[in-house]
N, C-alpha and C. Protein backbone atom coordinates (compact mmCIF):
# COMPACT_ATOMS: atom_id res chain seq x y z
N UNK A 1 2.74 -21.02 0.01
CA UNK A 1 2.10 -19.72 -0.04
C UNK A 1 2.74 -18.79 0.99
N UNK A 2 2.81 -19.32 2.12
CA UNK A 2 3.78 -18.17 3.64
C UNK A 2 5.25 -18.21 3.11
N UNK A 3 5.64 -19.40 2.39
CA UNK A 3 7.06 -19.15 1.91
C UNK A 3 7.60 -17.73 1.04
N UNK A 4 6.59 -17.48 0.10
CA UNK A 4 6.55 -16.81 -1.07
C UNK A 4 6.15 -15.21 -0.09
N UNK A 5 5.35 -15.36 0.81
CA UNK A 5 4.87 -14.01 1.50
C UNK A 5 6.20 -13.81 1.71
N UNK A 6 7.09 -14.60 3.02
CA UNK A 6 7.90 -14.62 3.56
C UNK A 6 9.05 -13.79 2.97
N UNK A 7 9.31 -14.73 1.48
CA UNK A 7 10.12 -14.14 0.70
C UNK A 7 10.23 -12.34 0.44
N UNK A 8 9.14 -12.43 -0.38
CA UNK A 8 8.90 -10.97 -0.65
C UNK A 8 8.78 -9.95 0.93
N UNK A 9 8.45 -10.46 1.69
CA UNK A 9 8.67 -9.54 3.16
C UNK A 9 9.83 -9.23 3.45
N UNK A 10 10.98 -10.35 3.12
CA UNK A 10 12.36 -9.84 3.21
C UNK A 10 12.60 -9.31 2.36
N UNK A 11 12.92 -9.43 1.26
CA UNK A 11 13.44 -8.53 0.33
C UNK A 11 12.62 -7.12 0.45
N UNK A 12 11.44 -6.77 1.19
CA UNK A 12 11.10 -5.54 1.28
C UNK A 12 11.60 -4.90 2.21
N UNK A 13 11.99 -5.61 3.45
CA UNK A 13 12.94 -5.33 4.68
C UNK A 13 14.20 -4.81 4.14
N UNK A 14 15.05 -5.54 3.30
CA UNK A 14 16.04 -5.17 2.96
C UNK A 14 15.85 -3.74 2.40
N UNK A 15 15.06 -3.39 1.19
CA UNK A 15 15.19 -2.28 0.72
C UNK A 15 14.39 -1.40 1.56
N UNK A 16 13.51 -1.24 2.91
CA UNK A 16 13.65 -0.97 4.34
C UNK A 16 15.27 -0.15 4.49
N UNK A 17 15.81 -1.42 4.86
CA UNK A 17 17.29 -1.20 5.48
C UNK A 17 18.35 -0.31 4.72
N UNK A 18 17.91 -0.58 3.51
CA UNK A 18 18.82 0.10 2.18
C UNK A 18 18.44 1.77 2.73
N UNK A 19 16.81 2.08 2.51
CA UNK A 19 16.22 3.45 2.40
C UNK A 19 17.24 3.99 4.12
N UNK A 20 17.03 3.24 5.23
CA UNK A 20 17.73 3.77 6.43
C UNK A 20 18.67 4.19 5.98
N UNK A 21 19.93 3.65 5.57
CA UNK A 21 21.48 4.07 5.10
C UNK A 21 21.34 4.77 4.16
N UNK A 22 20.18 5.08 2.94
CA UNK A 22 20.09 6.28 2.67
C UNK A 22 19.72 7.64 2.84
N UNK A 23 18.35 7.46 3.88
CA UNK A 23 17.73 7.98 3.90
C UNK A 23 18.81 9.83 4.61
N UNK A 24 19.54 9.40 5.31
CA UNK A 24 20.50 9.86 5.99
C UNK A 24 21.44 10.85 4.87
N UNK A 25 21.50 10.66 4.04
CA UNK A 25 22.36 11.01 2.60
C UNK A 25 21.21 11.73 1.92
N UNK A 26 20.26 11.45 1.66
CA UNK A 26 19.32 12.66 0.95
C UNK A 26 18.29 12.93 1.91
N UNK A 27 18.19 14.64 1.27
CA UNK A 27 17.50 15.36 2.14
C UNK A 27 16.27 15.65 1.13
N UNK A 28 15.10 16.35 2.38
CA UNK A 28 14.04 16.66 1.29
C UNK A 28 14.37 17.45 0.08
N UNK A 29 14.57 17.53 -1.16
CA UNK A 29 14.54 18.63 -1.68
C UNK A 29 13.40 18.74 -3.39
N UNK A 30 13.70 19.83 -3.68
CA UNK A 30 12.81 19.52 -5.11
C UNK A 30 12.58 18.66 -6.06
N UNK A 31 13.89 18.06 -5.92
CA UNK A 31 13.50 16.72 -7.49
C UNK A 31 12.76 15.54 -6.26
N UNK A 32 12.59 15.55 -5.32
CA UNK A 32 12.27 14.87 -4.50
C UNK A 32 10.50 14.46 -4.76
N UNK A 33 10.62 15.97 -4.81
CA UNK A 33 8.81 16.69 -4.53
C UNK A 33 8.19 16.31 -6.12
N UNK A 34 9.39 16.44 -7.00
CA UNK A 34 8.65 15.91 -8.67
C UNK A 34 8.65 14.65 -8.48
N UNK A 35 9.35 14.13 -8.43
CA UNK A 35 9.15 12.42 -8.61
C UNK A 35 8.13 12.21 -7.83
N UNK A 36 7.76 12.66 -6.56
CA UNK A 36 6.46 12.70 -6.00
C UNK A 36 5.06 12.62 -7.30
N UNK A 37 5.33 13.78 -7.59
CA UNK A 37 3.99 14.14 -8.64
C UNK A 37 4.29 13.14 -9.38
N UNK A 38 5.46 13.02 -9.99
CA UNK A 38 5.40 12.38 -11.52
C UNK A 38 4.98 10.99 -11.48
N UNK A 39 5.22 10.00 -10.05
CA UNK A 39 4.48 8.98 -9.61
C UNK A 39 3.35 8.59 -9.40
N UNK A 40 2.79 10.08 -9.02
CA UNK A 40 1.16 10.63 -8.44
C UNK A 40 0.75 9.96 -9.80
N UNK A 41 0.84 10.99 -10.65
CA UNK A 41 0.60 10.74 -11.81
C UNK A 41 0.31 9.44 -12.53
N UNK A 42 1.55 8.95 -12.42
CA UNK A 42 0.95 7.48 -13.27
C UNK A 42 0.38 6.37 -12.36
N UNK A 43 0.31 6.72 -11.21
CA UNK A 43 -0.26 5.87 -10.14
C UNK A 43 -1.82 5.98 -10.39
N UNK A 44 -2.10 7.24 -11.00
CA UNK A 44 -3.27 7.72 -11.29
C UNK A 44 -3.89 7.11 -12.31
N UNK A 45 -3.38 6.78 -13.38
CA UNK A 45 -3.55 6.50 -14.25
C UNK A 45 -3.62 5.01 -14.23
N UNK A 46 -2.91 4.41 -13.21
CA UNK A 46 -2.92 3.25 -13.42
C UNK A 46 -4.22 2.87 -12.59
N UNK A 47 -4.79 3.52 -11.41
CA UNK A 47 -5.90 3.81 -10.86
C UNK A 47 -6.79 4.10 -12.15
N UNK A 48 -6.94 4.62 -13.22
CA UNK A 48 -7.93 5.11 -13.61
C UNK A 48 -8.08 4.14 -14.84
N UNK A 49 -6.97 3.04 -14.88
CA UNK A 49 -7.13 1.40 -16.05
C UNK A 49 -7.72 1.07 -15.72
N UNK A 50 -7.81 0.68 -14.19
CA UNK A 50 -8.18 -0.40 -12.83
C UNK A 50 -10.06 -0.02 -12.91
N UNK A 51 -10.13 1.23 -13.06
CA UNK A 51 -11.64 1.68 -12.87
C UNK A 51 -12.42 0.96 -13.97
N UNK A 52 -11.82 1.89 -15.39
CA UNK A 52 -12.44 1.52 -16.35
C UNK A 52 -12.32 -0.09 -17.30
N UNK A 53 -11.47 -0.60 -16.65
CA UNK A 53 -11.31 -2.39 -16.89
C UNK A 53 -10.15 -1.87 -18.29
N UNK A 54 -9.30 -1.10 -18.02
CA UNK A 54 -8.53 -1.23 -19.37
C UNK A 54 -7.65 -1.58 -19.23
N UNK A 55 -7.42 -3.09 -19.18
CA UNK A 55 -6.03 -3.38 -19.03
C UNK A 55 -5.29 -3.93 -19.91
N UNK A 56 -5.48 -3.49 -21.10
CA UNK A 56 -4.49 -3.09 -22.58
C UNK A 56 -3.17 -2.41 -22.02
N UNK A 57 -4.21 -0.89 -21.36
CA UNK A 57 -3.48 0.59 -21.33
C UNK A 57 -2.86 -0.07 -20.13
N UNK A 58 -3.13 -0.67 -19.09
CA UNK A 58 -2.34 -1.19 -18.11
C UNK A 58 -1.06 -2.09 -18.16
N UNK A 59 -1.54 -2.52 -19.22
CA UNK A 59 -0.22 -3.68 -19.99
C UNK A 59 0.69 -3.21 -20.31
N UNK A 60 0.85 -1.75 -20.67
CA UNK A 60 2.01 -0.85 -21.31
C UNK A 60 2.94 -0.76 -20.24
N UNK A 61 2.28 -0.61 -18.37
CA UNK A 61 3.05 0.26 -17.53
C UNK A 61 3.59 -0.99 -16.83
N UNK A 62 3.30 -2.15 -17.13
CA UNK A 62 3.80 -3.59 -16.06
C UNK A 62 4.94 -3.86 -17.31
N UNK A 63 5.88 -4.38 -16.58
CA UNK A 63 6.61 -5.28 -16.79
C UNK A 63 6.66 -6.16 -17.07
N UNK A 64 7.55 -7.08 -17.97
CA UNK A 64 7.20 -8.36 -18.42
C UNK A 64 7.40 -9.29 -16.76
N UNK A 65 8.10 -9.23 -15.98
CA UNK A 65 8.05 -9.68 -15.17
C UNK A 65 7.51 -9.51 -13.56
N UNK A 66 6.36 -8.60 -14.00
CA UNK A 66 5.48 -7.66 -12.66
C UNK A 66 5.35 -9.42 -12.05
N UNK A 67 4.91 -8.70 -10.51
CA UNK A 67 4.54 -9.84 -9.80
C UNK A 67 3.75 -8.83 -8.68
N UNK A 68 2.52 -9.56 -8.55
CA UNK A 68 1.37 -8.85 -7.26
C UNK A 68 1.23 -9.57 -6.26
N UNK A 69 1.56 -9.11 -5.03
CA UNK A 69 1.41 -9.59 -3.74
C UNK A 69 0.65 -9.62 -2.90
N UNK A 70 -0.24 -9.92 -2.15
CA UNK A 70 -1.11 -9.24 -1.07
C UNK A 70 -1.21 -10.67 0.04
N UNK A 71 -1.60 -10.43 1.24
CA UNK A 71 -1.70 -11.33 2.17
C UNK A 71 -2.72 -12.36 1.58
N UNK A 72 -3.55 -12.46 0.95
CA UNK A 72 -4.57 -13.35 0.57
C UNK A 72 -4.40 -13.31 -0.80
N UNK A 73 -3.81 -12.86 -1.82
CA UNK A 73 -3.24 -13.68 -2.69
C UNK A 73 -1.63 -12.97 -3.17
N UNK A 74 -1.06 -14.25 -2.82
CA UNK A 74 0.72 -13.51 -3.14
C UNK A 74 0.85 -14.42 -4.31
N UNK A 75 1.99 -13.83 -5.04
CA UNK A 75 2.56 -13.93 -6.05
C UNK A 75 1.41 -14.05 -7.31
N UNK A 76 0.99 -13.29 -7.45
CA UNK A 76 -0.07 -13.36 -9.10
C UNK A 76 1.16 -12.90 -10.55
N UNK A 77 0.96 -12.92 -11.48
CA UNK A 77 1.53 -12.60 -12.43
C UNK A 77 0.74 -11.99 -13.28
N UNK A 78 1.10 -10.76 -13.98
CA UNK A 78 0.53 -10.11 -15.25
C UNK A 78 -1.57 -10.43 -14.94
N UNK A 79 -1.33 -11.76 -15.92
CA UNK A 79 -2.66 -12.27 -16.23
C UNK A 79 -4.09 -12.42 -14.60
N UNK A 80 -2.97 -13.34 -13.65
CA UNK A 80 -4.06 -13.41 -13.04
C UNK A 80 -3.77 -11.92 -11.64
N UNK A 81 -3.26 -11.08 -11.99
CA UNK A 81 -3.72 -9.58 -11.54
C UNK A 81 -4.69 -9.25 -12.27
N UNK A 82 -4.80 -9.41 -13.34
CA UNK A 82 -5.83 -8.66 -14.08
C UNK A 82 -6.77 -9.35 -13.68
N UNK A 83 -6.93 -10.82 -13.93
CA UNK A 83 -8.38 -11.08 -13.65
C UNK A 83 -8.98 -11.05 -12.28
N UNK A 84 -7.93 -10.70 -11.36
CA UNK A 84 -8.23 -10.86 -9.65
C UNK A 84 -9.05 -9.09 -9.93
N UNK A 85 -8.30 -8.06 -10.27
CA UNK A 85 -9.22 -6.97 -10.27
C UNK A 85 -10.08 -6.67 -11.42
N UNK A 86 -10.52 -7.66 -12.20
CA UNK A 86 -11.52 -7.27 -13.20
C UNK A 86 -12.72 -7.28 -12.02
N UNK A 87 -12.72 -8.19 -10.98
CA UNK A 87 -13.76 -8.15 -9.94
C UNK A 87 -14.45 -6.06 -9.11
N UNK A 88 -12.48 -5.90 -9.08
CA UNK A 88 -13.20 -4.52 -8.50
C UNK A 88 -13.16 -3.22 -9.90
N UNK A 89 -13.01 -3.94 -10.74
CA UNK A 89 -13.52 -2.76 -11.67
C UNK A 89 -14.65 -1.96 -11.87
N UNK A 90 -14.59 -0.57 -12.02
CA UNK A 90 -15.46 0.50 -11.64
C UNK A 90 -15.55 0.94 -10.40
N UNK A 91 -14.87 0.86 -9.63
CA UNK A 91 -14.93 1.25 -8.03
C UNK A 91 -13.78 1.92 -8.00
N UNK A 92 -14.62 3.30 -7.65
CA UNK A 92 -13.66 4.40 -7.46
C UNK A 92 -12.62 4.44 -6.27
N UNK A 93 -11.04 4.39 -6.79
CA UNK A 93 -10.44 4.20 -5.46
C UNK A 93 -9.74 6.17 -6.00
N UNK A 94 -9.35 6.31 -4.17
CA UNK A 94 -8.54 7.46 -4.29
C UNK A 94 -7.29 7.21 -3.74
N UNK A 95 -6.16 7.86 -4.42
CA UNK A 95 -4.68 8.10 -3.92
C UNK A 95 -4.54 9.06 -2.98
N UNK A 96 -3.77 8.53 -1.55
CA UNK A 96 -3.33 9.32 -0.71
C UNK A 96 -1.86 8.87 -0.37
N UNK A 97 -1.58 9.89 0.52
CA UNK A 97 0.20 10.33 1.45
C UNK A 97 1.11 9.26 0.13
N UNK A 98 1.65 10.04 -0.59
CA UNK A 98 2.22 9.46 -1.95
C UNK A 98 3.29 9.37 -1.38
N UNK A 99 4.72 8.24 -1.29
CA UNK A 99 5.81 8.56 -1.16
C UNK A 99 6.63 7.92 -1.80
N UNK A 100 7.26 8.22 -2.61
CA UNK A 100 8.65 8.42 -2.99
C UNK A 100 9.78 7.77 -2.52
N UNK A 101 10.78 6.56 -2.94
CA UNK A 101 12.40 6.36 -2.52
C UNK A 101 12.98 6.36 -3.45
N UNK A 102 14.06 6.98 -3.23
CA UNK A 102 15.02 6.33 -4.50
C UNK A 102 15.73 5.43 -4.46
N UNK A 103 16.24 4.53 -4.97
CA UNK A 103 17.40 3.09 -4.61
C UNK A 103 18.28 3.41 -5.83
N UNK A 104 19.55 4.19 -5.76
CA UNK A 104 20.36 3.84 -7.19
C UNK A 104 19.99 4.91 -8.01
N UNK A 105 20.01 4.37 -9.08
CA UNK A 105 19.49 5.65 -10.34
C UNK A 105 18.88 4.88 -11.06
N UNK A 106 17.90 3.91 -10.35
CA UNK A 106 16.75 3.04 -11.62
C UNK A 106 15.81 2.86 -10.99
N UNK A 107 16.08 2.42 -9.54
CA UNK A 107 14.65 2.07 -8.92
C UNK A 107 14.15 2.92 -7.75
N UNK A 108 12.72 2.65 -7.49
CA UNK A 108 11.98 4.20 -7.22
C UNK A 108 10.93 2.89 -6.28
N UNK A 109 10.51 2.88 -5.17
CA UNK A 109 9.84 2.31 -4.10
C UNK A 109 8.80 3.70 -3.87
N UNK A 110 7.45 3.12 -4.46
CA UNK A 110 6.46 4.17 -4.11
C UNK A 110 5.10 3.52 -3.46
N UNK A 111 5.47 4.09 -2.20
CA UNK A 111 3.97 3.91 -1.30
C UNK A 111 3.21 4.94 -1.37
N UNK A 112 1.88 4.21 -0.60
CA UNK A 112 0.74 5.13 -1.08
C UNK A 112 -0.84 4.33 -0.36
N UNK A 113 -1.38 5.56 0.27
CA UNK A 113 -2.65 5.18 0.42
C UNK A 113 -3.65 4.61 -0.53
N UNK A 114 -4.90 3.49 -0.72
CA UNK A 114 -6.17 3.55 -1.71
C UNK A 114 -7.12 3.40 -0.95
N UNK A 115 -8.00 4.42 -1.04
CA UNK A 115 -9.05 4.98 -0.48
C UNK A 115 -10.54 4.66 -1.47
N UNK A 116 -11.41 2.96 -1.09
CA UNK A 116 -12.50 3.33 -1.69
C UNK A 116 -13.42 4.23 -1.26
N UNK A 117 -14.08 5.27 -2.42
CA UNK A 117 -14.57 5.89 -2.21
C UNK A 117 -16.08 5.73 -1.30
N UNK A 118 -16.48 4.39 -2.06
CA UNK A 118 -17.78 3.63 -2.09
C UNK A 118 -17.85 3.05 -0.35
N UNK A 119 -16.65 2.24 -0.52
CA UNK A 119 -17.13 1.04 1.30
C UNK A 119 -15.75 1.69 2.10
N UNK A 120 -15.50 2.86 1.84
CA UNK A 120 -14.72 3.32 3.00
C UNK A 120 -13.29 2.59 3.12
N UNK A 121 -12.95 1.42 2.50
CA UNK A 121 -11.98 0.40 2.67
C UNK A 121 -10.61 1.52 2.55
N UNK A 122 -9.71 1.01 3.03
CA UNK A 122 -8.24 1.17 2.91
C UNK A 122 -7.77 0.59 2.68
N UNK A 123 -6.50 0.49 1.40
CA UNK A 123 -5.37 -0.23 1.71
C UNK A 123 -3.61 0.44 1.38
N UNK A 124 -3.18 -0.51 1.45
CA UNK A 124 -1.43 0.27 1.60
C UNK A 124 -1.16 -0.24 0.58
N UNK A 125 -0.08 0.44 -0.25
CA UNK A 125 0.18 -0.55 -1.50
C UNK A 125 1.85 0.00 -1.57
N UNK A 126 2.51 -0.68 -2.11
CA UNK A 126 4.09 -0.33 -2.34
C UNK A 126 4.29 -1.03 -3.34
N UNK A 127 4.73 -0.07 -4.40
CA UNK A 127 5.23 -0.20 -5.81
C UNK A 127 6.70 -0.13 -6.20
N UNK A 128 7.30 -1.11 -7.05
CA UNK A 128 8.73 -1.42 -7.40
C UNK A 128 8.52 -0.55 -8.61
N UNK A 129 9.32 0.78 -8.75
CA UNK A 129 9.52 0.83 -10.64
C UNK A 129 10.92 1.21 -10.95
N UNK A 130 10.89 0.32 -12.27
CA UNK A 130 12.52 0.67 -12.63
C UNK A 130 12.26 1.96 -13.17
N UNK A 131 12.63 2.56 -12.90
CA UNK A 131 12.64 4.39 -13.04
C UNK A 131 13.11 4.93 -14.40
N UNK A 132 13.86 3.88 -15.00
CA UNK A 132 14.60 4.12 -16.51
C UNK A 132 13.50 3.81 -17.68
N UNK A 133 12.62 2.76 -17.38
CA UNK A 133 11.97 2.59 -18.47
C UNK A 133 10.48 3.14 -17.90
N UNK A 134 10.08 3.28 -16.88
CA UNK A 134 9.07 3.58 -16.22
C UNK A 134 7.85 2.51 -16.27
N UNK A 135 8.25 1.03 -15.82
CA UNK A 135 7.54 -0.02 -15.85
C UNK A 135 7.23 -0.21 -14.57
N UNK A 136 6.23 -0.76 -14.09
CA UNK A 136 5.94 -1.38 -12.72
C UNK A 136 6.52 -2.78 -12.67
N UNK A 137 7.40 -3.00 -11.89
CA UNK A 137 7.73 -4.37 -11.44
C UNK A 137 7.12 -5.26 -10.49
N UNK A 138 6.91 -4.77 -9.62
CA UNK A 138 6.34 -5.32 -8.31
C UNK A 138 5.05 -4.23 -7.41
N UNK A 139 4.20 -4.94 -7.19
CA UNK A 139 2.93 -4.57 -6.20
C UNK A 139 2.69 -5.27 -5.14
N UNK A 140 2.86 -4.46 -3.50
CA UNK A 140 2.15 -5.20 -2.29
C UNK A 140 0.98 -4.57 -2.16
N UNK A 141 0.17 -5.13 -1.96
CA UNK A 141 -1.28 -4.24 -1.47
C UNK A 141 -1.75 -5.00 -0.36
N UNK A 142 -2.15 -4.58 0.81
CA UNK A 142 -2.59 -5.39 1.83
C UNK A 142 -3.72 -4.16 2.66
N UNK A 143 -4.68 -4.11 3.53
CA UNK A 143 -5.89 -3.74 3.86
C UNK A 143 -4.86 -3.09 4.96
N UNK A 144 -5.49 -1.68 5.19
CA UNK A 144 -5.01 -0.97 6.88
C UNK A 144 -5.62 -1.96 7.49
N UNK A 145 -4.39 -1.96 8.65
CA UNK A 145 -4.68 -2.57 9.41
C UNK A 145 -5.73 -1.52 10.53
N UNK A 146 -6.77 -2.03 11.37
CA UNK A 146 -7.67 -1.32 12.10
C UNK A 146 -6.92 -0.84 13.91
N UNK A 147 -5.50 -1.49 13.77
CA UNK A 147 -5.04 -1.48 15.04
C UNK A 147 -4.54 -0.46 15.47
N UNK A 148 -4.49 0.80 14.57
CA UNK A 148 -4.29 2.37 14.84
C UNK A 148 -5.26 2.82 15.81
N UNK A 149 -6.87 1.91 15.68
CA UNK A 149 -7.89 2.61 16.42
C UNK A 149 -7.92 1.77 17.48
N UNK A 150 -8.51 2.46 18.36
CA UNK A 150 -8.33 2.18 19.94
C UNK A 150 -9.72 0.78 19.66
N UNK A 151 -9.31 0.26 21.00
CA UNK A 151 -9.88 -0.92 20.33
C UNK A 151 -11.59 -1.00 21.36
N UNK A 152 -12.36 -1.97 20.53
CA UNK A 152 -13.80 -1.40 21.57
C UNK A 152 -13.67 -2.03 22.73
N UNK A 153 -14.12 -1.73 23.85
CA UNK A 153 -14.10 -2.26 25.21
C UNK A 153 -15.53 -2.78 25.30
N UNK A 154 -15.46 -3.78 25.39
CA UNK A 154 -16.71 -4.48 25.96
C UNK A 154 -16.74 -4.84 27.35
N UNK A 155 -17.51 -4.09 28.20
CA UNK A 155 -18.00 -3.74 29.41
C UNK A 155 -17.75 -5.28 30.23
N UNK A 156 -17.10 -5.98 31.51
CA UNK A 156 -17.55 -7.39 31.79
C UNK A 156 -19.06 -6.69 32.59
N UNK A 157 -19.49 -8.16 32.53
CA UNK A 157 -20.80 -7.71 33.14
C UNK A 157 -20.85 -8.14 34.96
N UNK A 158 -19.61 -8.50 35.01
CA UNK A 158 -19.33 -8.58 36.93
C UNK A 158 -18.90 -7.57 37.36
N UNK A 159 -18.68 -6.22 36.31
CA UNK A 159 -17.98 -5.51 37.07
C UNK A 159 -19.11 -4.41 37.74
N UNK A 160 -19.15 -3.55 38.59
CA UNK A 160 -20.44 -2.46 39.18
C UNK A 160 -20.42 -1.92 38.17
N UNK A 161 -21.47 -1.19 37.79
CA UNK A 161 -21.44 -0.15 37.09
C UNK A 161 -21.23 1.42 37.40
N UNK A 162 -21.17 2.59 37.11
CA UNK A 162 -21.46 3.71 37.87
C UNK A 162 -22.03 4.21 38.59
N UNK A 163 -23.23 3.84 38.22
CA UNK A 163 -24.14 4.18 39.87
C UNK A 163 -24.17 3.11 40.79
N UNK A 164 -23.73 1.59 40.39
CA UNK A 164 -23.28 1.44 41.93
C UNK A 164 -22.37 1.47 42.60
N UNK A 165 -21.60 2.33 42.22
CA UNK A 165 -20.17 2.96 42.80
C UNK A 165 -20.56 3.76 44.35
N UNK A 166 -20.11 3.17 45.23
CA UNK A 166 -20.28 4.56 45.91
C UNK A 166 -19.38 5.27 46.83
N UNK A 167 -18.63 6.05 47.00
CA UNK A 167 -17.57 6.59 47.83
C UNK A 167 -17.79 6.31 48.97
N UNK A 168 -16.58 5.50 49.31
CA UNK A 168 -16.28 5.44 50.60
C UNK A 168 -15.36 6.15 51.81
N UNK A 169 -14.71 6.97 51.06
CA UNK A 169 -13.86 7.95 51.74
C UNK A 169 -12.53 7.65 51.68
N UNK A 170 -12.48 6.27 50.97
CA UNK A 170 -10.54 5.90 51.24
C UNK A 170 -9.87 6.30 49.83
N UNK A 171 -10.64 7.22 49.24
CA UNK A 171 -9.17 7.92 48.30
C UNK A 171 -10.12 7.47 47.14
């Protein structure tokens, strides 16, 4: 199971490393900003299978060889993606900070916020599509991590508190 994470972590590193040596070579510009939308778009849609349990209409946009990843379950295929989210079907998720790579002239690396609406949850997801036929190949989805937020301090209880602080004059 860490083998298979492992795996897919490198090969995401790599195309990481790929986007660096490109990233340098293209600049922001307009077809940039469409493929944005035009991803939005079916990301949306594929969000809006996921809601209504249609995963007929979802079957059209995967690949015969999709594969779903996540820290607690890696490598699913086709079938048992579907049945892992028939669980969160009907739960409204929202798409945020959409982004866009290009690799080549076929494949397209699109990250992206999912925002339940319902329990507040986050997660990150990064999508493989071959850009020619407009199939999903590959899905990571894994939970924000909470380590952006400052973390809680729990008080020791040997230490004084504020009022029994009291100035002594040495600074």
């Amino acid at each position: 199971m860490g083998s298979r994470l492992a795996k897919f972590a490198a090969i995401f590193l790599i195309f990481v490393a790929q986007l660096a040596g490109i990233s340098a070579q293209t600049q922001a510009n307009p077809t940039q900003t469409y493929s944005a939308h035009q991803y939005l778009q079916i990301e949306l849609s594929i969000e809006e299978a996921l809601k209504n349990g249609a995963f007929q209409k979802l079957n059209k946009l995967l690949s015969d060889e999709f594969r779903f990843h996540s820290p607690s379950q890696p490598n699913l295929n086709q079938q048992e993606w579907f049945d892992a989210k028939s669980v969160d079907a009907h739960q409204e998720w929202q798409i945020r900070d959409v982004e866009v790579e290009r690799f080549g002239h076929v494949l397209r690396i699109v990250s992206f916020t999912r925002f339940n609406v319902t329990s507040k949850e986050q997660r990150f997801v990064v999508d493989v599509w071959n850009d020619a036929n407009k199939k999903l190949s590959s899905r990571y989805e894994a939970p924000l991590s909470s380590s952006a937020h400052p973390p809680k301090v729990i008080p020791d209880q040997n230490l004084p508190t504020n009022d029994q602080i009291r100035p002594n004059g040495r600074g």
